[in-house]
C-alpha atoms as a PDB file:
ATOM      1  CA  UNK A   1      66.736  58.636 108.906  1.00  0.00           C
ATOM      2  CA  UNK A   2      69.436  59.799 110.552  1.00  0.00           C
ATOM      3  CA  UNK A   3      68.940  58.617 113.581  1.00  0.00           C
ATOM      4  CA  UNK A   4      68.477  54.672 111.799  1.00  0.00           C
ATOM      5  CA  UNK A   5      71.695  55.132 110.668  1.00  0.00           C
ATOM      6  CA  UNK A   6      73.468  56.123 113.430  1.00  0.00           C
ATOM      7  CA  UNK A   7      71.825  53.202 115.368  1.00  0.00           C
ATOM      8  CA  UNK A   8      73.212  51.014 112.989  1.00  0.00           C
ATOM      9  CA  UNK A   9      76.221  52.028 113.410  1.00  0.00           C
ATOM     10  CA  UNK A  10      76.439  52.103 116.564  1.00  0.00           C
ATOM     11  CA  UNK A  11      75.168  48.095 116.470  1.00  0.00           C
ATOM     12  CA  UNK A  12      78.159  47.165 114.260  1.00  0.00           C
ATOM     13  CA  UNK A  13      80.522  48.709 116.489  1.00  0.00           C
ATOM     14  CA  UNK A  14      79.008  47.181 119.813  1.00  0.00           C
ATOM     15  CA  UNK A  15      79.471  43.302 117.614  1.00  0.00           C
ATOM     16  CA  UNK A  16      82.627  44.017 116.488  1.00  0.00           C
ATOM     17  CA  UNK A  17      83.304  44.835 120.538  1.00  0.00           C
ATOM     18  CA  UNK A  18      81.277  42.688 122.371  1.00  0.00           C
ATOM     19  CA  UNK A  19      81.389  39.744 119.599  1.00  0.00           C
ATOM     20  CA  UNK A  20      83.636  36.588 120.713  1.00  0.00           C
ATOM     21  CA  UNK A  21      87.228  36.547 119.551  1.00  0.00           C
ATOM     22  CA  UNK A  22      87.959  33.320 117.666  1.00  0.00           C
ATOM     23  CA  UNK A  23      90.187  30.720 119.722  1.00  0.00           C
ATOM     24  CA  UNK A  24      93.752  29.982 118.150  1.00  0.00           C
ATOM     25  CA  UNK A  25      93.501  26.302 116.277  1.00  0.00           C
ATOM     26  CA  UNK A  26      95.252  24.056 118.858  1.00  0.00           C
ATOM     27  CA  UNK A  27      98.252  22.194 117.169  1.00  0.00           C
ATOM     28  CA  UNK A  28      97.881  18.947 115.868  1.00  0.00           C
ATOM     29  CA  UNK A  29      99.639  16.257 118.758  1.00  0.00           C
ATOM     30  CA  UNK A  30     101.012  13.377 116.935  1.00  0.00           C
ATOM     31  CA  UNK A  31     102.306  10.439 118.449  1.00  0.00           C
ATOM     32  CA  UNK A  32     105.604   9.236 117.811  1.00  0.00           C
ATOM     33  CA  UNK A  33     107.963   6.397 118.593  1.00  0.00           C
ATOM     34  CA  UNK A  34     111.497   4.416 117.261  1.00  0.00           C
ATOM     35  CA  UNK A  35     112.782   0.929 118.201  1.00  0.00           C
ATOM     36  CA  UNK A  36     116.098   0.911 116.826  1.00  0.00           C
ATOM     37  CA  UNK A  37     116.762  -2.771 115.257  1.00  0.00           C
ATOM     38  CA  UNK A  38     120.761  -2.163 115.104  1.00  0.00           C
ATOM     39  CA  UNK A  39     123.691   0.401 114.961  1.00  0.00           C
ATOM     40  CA  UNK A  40     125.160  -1.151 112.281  1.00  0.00           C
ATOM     41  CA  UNK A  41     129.087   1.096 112.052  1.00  0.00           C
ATOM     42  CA  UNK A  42     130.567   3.904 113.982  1.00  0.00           C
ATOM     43  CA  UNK A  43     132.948   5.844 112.295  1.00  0.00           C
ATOM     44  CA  UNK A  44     134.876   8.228 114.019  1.00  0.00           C
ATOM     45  CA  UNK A  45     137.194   9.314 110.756  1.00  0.00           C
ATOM     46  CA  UNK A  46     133.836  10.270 108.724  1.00  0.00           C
ATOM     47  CA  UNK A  47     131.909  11.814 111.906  1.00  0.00           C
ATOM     48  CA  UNK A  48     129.061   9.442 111.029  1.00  0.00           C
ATOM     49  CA  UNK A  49     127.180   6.583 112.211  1.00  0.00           C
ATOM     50  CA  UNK A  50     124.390   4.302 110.552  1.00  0.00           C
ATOM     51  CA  UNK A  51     121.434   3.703 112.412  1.00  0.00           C
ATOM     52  CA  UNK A  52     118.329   0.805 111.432  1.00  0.00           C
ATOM     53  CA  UNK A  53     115.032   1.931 113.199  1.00  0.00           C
ATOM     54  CA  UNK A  54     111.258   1.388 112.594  1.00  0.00           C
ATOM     55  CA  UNK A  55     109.375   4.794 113.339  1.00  0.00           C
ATOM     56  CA  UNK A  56     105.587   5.255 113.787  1.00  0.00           C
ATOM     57  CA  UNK A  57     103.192   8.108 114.239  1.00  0.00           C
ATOM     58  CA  UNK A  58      99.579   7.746 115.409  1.00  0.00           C
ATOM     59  CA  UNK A  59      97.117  11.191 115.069  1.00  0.00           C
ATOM     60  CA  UNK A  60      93.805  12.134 114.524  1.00  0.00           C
ATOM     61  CA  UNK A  61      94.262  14.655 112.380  1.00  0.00           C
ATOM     62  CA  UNK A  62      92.857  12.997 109.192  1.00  0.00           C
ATOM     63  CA  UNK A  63      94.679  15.999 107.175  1.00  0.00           C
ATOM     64  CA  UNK A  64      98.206  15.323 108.539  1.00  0.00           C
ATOM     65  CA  UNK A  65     100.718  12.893 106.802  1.00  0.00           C
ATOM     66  CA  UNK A  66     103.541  12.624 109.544  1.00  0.00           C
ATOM     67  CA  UNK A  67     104.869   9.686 108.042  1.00  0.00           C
ATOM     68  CA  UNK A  68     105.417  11.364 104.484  1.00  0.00           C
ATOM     69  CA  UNK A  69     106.842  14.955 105.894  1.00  0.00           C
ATOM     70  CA  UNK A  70     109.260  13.958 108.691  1.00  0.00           C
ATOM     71  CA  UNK A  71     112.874  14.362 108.608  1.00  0.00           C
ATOM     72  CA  UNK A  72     115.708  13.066 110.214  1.00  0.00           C
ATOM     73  CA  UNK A  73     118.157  16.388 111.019  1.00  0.00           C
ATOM     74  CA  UNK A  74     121.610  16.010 110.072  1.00  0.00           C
ATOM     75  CA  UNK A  75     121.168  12.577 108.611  1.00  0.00           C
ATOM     76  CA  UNK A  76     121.297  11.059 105.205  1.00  0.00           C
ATOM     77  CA  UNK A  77     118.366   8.460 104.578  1.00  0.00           C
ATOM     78  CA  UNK A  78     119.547   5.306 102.699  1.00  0.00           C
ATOM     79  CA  UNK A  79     116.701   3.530 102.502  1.00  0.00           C
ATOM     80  CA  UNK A  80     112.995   3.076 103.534  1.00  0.00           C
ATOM     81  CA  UNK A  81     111.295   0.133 103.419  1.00  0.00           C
ATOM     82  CA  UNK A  82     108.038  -1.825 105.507  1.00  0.00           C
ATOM     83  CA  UNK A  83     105.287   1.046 104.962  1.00  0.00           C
ATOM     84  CA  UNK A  84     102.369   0.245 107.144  1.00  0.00           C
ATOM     85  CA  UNK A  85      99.393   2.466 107.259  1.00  0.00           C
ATOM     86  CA  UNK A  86      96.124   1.497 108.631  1.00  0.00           C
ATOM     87  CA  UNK A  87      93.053   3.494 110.740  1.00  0.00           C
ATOM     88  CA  UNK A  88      93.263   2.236 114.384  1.00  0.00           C
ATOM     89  CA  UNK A  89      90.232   0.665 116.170  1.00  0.00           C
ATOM     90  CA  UNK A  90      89.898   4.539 118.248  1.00  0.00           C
ATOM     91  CA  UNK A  91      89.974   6.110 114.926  1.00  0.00           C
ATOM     92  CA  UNK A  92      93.548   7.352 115.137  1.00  0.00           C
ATOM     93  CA  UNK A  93      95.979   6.987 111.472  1.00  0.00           C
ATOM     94  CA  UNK A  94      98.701   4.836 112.297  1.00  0.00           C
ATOM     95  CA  UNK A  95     101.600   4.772 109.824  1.00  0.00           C
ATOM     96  CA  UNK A  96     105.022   3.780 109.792  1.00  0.00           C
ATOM     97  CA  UNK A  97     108.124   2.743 108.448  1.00  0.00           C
ATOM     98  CA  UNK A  98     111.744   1.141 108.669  1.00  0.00           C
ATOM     99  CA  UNK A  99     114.618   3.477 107.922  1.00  0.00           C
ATOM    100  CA  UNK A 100     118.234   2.807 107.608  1.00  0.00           C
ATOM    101  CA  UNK A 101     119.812   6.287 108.005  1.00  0.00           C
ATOM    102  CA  UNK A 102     123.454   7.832 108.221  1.00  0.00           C
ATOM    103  CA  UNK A 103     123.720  10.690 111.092  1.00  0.00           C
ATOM    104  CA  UNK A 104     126.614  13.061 111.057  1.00  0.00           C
ATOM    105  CA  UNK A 105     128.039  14.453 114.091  1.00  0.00           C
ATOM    106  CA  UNK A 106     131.168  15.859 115.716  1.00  0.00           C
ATOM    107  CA  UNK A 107     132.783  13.782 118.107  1.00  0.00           C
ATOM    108  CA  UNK A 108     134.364  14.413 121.177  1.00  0.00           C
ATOM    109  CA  UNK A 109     137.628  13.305 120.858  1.00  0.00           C
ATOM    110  CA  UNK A 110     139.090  14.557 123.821  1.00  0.00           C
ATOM    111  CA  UNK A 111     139.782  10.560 125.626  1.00  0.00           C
ATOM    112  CA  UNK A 112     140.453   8.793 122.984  1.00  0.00           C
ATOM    113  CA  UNK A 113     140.477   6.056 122.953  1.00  0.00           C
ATOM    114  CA  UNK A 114     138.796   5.741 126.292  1.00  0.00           C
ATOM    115  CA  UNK A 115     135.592   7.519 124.722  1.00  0.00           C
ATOM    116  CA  UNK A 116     131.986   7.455 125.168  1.00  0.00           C
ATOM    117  CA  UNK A 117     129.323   8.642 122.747  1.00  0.00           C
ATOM    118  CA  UNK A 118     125.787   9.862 122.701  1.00  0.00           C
ATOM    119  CA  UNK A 119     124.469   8.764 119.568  1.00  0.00           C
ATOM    120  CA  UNK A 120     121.293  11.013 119.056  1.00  0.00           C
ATOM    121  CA  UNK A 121     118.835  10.536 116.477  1.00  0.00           C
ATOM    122  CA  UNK A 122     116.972  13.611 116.140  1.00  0.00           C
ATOM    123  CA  UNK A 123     113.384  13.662 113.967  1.00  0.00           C
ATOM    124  CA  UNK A 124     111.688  16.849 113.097  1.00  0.00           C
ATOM    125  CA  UNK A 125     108.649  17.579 110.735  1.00  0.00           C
ATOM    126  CA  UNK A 126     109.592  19.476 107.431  1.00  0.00           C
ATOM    127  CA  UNK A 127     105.854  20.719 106.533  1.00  0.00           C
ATOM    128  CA  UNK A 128     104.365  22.167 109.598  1.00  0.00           C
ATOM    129  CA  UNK A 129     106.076  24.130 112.591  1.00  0.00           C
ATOM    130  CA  UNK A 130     104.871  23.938 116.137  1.00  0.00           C
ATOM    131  CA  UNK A 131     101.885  25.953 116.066  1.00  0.00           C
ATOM    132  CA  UNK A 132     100.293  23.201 113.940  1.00  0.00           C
ATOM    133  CA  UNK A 133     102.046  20.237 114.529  1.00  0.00           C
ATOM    134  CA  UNK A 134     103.683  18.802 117.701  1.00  0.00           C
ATOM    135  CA  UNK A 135     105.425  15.669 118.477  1.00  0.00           C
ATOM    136  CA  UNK A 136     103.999  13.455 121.674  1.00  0.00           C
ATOM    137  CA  UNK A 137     106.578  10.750 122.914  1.00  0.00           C
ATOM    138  CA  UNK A 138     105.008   6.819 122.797  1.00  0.00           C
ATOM    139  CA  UNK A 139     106.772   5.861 126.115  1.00  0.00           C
ATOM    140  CA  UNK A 140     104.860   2.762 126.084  1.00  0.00           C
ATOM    141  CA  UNK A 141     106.387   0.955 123.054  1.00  0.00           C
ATOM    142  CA  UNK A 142     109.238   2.841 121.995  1.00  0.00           C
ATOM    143  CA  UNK A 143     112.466   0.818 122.922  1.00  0.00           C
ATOM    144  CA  UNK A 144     116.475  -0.552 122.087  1.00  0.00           C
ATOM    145  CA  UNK A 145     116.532  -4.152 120.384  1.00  0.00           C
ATOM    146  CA  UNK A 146     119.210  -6.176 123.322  1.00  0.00           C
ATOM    147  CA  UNK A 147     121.270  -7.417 120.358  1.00  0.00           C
ATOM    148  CA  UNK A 148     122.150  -3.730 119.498  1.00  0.00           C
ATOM    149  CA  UNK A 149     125.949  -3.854 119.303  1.00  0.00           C
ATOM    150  CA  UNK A 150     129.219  -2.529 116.869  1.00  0.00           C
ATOM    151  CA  UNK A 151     132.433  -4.435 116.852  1.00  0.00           C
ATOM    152  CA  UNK A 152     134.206  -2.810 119.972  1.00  0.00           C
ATOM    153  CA  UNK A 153     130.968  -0.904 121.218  1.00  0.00           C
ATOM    154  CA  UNK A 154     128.236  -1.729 123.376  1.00  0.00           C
ATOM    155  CA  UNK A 155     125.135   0.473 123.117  1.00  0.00           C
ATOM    156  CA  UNK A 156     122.634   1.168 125.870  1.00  0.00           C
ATOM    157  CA  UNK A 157     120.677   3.794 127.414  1.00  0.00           C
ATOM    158  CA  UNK A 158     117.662   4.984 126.024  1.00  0.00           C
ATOM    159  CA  UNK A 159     116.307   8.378 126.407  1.00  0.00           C
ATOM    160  CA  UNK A 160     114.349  10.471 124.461  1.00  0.00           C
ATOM    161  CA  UNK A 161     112.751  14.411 125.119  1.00  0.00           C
ATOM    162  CA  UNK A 162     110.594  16.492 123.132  1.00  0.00           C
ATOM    163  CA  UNK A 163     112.322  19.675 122.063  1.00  0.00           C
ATOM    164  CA  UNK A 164     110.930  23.176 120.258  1.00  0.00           C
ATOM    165  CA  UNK A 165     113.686  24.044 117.872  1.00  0.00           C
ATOM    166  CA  UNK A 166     114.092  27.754 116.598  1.00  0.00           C
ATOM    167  CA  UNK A 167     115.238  28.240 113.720  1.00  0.00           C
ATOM    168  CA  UNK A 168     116.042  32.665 113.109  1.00  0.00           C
ATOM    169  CA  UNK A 169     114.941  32.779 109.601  1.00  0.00           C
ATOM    170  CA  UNK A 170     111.927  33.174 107.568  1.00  0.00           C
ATOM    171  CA  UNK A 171     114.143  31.639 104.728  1.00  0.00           C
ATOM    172  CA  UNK A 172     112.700  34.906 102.909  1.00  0.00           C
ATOM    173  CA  UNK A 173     109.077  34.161 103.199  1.00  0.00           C
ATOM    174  CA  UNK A 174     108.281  38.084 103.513  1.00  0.00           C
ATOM    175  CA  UNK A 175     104.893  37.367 104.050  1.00  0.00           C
ATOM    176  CA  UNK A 176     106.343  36.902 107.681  1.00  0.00           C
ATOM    177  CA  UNK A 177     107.673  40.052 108.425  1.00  0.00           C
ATOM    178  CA  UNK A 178     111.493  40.798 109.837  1.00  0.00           C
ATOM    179  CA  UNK A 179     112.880  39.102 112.004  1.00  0.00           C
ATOM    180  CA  UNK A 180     110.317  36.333 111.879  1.00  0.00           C
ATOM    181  CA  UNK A 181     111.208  33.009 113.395  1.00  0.00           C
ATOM    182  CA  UNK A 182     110.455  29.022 112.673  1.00  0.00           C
ATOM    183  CA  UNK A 183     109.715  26.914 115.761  1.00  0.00           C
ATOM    184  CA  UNK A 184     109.700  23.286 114.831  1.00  0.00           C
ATOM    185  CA  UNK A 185     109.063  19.922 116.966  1.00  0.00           C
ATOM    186  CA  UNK A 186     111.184  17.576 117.722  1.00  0.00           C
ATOM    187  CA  UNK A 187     111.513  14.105 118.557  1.00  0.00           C
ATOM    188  CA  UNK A 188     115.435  13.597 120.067  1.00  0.00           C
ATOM    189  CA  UNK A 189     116.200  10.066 120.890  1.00  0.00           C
ATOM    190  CA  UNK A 190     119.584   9.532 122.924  1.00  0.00           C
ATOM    191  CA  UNK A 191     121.965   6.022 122.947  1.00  0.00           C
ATOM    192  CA  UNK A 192     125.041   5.868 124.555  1.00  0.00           C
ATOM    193  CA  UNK A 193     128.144   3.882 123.012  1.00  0.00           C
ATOM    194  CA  UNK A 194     130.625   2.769 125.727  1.00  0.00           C
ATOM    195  CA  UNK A 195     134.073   1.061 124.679  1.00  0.00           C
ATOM    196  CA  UNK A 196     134.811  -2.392 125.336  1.00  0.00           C
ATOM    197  CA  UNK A 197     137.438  -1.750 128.273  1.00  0.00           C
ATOM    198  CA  UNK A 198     140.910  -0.850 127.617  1.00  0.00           C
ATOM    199  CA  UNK A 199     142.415  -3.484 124.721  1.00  0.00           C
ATOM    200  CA  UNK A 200     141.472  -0.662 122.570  1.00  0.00           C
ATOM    201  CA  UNK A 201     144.634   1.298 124.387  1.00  0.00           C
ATOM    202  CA  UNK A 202     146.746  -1.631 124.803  1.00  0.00           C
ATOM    203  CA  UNK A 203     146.806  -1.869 120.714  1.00  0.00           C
ATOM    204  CA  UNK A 204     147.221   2.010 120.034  1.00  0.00           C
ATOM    205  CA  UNK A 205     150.185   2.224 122.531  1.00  0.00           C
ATOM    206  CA  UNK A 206     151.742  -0.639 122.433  1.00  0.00           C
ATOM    207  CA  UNK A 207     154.240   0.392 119.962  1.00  0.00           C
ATOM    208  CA  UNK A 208     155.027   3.592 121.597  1.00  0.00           C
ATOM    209  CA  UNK A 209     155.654   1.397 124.923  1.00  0.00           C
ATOM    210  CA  UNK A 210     158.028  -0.547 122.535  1.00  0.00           C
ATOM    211  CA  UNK A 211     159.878   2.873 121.122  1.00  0.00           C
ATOM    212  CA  UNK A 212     159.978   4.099 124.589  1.00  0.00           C
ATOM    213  CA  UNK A 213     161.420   0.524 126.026  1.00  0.00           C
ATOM    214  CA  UNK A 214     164.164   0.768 122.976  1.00  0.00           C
ATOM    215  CA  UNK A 215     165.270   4.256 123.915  1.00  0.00           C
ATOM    216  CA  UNK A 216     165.779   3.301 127.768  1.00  0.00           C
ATOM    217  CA  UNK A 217     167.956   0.785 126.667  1.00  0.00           C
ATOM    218  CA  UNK A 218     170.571   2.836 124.977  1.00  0.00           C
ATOM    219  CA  UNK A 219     171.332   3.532 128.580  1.00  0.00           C
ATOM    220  CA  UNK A 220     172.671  -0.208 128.987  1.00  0.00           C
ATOM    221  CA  UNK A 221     174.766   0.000 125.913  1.00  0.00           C
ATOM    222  CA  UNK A 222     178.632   1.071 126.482  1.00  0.00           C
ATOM    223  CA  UNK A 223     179.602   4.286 125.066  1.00  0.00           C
ATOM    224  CA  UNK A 224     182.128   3.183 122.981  1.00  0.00           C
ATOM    225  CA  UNK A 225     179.605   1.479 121.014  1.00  0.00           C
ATOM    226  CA  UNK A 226     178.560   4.618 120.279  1.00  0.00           C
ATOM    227  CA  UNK A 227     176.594   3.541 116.634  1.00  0.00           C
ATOM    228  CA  UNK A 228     174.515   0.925 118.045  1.00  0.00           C
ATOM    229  CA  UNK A 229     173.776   3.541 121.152  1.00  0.00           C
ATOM    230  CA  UNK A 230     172.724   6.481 118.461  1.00  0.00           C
ATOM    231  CA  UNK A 231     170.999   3.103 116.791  1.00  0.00           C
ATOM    232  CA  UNK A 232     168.584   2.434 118.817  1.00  0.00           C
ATOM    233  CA  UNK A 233     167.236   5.885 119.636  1.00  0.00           C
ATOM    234  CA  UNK A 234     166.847   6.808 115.840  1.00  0.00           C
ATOM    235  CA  UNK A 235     164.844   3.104 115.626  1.00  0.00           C
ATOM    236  CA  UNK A 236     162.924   4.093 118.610  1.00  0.00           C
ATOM    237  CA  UNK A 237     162.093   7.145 116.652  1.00  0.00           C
ATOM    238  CA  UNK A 238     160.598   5.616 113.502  1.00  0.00           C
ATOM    239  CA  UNK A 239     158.745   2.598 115.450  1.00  0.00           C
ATOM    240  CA  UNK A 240     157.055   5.886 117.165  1.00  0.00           C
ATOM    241  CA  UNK A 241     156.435   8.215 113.751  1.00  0.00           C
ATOM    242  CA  UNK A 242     154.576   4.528 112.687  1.00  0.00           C
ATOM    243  CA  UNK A 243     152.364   4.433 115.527  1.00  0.00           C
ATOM    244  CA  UNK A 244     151.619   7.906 115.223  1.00  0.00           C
ATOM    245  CA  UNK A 245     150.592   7.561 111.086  1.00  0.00           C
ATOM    246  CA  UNK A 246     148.184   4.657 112.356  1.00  0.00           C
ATOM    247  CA  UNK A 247     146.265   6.340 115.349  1.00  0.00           C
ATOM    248  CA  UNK A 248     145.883   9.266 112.697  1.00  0.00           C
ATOM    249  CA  UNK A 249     144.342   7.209 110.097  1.00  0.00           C
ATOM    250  CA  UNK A 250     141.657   6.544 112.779  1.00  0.00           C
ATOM    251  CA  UNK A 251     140.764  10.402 113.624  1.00  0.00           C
ATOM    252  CA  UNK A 252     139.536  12.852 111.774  1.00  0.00           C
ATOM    253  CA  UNK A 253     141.072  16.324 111.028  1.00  0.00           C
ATOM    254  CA  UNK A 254     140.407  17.653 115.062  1.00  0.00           C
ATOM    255  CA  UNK A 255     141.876  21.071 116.374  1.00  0.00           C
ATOM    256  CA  UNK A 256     142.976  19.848 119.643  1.00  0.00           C
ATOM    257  CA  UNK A 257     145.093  16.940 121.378  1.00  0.00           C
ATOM    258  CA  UNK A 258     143.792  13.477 122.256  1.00  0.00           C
ATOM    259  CA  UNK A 259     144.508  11.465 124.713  1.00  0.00           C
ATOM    260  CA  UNK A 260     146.589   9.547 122.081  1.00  0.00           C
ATOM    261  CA  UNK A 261     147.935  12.332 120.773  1.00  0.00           C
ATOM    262  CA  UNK A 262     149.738  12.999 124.172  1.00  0.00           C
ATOM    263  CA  UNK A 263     150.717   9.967 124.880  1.00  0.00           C
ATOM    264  CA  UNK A 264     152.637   9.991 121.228  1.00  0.00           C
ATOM    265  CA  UNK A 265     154.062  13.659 122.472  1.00  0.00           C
ATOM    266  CA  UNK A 266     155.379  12.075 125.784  1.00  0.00           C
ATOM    267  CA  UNK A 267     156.868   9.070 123.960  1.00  0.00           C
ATOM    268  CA  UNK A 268     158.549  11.845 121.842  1.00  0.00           C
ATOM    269  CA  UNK A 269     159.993  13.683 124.715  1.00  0.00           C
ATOM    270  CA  UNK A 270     161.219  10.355 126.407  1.00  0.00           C
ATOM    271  CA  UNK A 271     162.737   9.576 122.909  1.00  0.00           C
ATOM    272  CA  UNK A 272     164.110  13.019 123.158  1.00  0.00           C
ATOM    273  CA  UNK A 273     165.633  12.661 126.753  1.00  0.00           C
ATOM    274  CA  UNK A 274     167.593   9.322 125.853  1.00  0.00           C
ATOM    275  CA  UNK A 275     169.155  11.162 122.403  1.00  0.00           C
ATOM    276  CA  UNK A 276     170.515  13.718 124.880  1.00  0.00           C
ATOM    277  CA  UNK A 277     171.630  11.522 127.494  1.00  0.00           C
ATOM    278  CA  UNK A 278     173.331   9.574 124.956  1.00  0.00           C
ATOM    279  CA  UNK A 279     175.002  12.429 123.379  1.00  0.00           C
ATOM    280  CA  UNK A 280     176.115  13.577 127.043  1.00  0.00           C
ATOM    281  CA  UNK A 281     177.019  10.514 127.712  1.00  0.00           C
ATOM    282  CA  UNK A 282     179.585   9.989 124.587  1.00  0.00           C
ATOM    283  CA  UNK A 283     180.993  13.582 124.941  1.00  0.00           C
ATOM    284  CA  UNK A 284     182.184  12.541 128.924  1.00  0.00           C
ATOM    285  CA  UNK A 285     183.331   8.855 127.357  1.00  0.00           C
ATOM    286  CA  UNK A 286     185.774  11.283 124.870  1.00  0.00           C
ATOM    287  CA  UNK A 287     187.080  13.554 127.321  1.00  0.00           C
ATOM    288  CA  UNK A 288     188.358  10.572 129.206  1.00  0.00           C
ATOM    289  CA  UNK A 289     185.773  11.140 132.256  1.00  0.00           C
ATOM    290  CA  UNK A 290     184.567   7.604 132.526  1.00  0.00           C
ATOM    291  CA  UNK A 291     183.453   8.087 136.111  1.00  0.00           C
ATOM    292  CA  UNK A 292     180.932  10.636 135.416  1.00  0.00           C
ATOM    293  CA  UNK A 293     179.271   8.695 132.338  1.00  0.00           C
ATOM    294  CA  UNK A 294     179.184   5.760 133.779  1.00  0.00           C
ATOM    295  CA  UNK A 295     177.040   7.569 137.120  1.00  0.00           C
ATOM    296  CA  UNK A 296     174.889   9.709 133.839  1.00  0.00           C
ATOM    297  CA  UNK A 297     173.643   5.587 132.979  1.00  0.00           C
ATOM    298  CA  UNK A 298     173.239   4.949 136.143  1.00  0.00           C
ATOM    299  CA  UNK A 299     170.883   7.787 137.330  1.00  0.00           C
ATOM    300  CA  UNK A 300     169.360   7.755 134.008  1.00  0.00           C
ATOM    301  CA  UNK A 301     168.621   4.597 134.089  1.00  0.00           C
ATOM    302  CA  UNK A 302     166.471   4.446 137.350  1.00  0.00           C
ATOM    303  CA  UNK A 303     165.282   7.842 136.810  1.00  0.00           C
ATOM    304  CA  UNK A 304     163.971   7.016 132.859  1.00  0.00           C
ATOM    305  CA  UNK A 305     161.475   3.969 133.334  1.00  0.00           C
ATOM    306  CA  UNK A 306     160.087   6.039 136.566  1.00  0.00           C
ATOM    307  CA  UNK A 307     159.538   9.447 135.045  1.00  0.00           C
ATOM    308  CA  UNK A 308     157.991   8.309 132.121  1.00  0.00           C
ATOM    309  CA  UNK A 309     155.622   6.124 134.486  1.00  0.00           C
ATOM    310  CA  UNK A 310     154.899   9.051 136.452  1.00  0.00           C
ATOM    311  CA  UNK A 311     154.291  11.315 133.294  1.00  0.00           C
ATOM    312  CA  UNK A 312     151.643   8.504 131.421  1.00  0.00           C
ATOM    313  CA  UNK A 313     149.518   8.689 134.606  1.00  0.00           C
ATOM    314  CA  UNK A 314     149.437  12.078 133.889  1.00  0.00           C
ATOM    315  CA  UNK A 315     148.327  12.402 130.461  1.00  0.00           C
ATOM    316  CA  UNK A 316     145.942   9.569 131.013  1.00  0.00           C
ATOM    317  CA  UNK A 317     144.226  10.834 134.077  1.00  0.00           C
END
């Protein structure tokens, strides 16, 4: 009896050993794709832009709903609209859907207004991480409509890759143990938006140009006129304070200088330079040393129109 038993036991041991381990489930591929109708605004102030795509998913997986669980990251969804689901001639569920979205992000301001942006569209499922789901691109028919444009934009390019986003949270699921992890597909579809060449300048800094064209003139003025001198500085001051209220109207609150933002500092210190010049200039005209002002305007200006050229190269480089 004895002996039965421990030959039992010693079968149950050599299954458990010898038996087959079971195969991890492979994840479900899904198939997905975007052909963005329109980029219908780009606002720089808000950080946002509004996007109008259709979006499909093909998969064999009879239990998956891609259509119904996937997200757009960082994006607001205003509408859906044009459901389509049908069973494919292969057998694959095909399903999909128009979406008018609004995607925040954080600009790089750093050119303005000579910037380019990436406009990414990034699409993640919110039910199943990448162990059961996974996204596969559909190179074939995926695309960017031609008419695709935003007043002073053009948009082109069209990229897309497949990305496995961590996430370092169980979002206390303890059932997961510490230090437990989320790994998530992702779809990320890349446009670029390019400026329409440089008018976009040309209207930010043409009235600094102005201010700094009305401060080089006090050097042309006699010092005896020494209101209309002190005049046309302090105009030259407020014409630039204007232009510096509108480009900031355009931007949003940004912890570092644009290239507007130094071009208003430089017509500033230009500003700056002809106040002092001035000032110089009617302190020699009252000590009776008419020789030396009149050389100040002359040296000023030459030197004036040329440093300030030299300078805007600078900041605009």
């Amino acid at each position: 009896m004895k002996l039965l038993q421990r030959s039992g036991l010693f079968l149950v041991c050599a299954l458990l050993v010898f038996a087959p381990r079971r195969a991890h489930a492979e994840p479900n591929r899904i198939t997905v794709g975007i052909y963005v109708n329109q980029v219908s605004s780009l606002d720089l102030k808000a950080n946002t832009f509004t996007v109008d795509f259709w979006i499909w998913f093909r998969s064999v997986a009879k239990s998956a709903s891609p259509l119904d669980s996937f997200e757009v990251v960082g994006a607001r969804i205003n509408a859906k609209s044009n459901v389509i689901k049908k069973v494919l001639p292969d057998g694959q569920d095909y399903a999909a859907v128009r979406v008018n979205a609004t995607i925040y992000r954080k600009w790089d301001l750093h050119r303005y207004p000579f910037d380019d942006h990436p406009l990414e569209l990034v699409i993640e499922d919110g039910d199943l991480d990448a162990s059961r789901s996974v996204y596969v691109a559909d190179v074939t028919n995926q695309g960017l409509d031609p008419d695709v444009g935003v007043a002073g934009w053009s948009i082109d390019g069209f990229e897309h890759a497949l990305v496995d986003h961590v996430y370092p949270s169980s979002y206390g699921d303890t059932s997961l143990g510490t230090n437990a992890e989320g790994h998530f597909s992702r779809y990320v579809l890349r446009l670029q938006a390019r400026r329409h060449g440089s008018s976009r300048f040309l209207k930010i800094a043409l009235p600094l140009f102005v201010s700094v064209l009305a401060a080089w003139c006090a050097f042309f003025i006699r010092p005896k006129d020494a209101s209309p001198r002190i005049g046309v500085a302090v105009g030259a001051l407020f014409a630039a304070a204007a232009g510096t209220v509108a480009i900031n109207n355009q931007l949003p609150e940004i912890d570092y200088a644009t290239m507007a933002d130094r071009t208003v500092f430089l017509t500033f210190t230009m500003i700056g330079l002809s106040l002092v010049a001035s000032v110089l200039v009617l302190s020699l005209n009252y000590a009776g040393r008419e020789a030396a002002h009149r050389r100040v305007d002359k040296v000023g200006a030459v030197l004036f129109p040329a440093l300030f050229a030299v300078l805007l190269v600078w900041v605009v480089r």
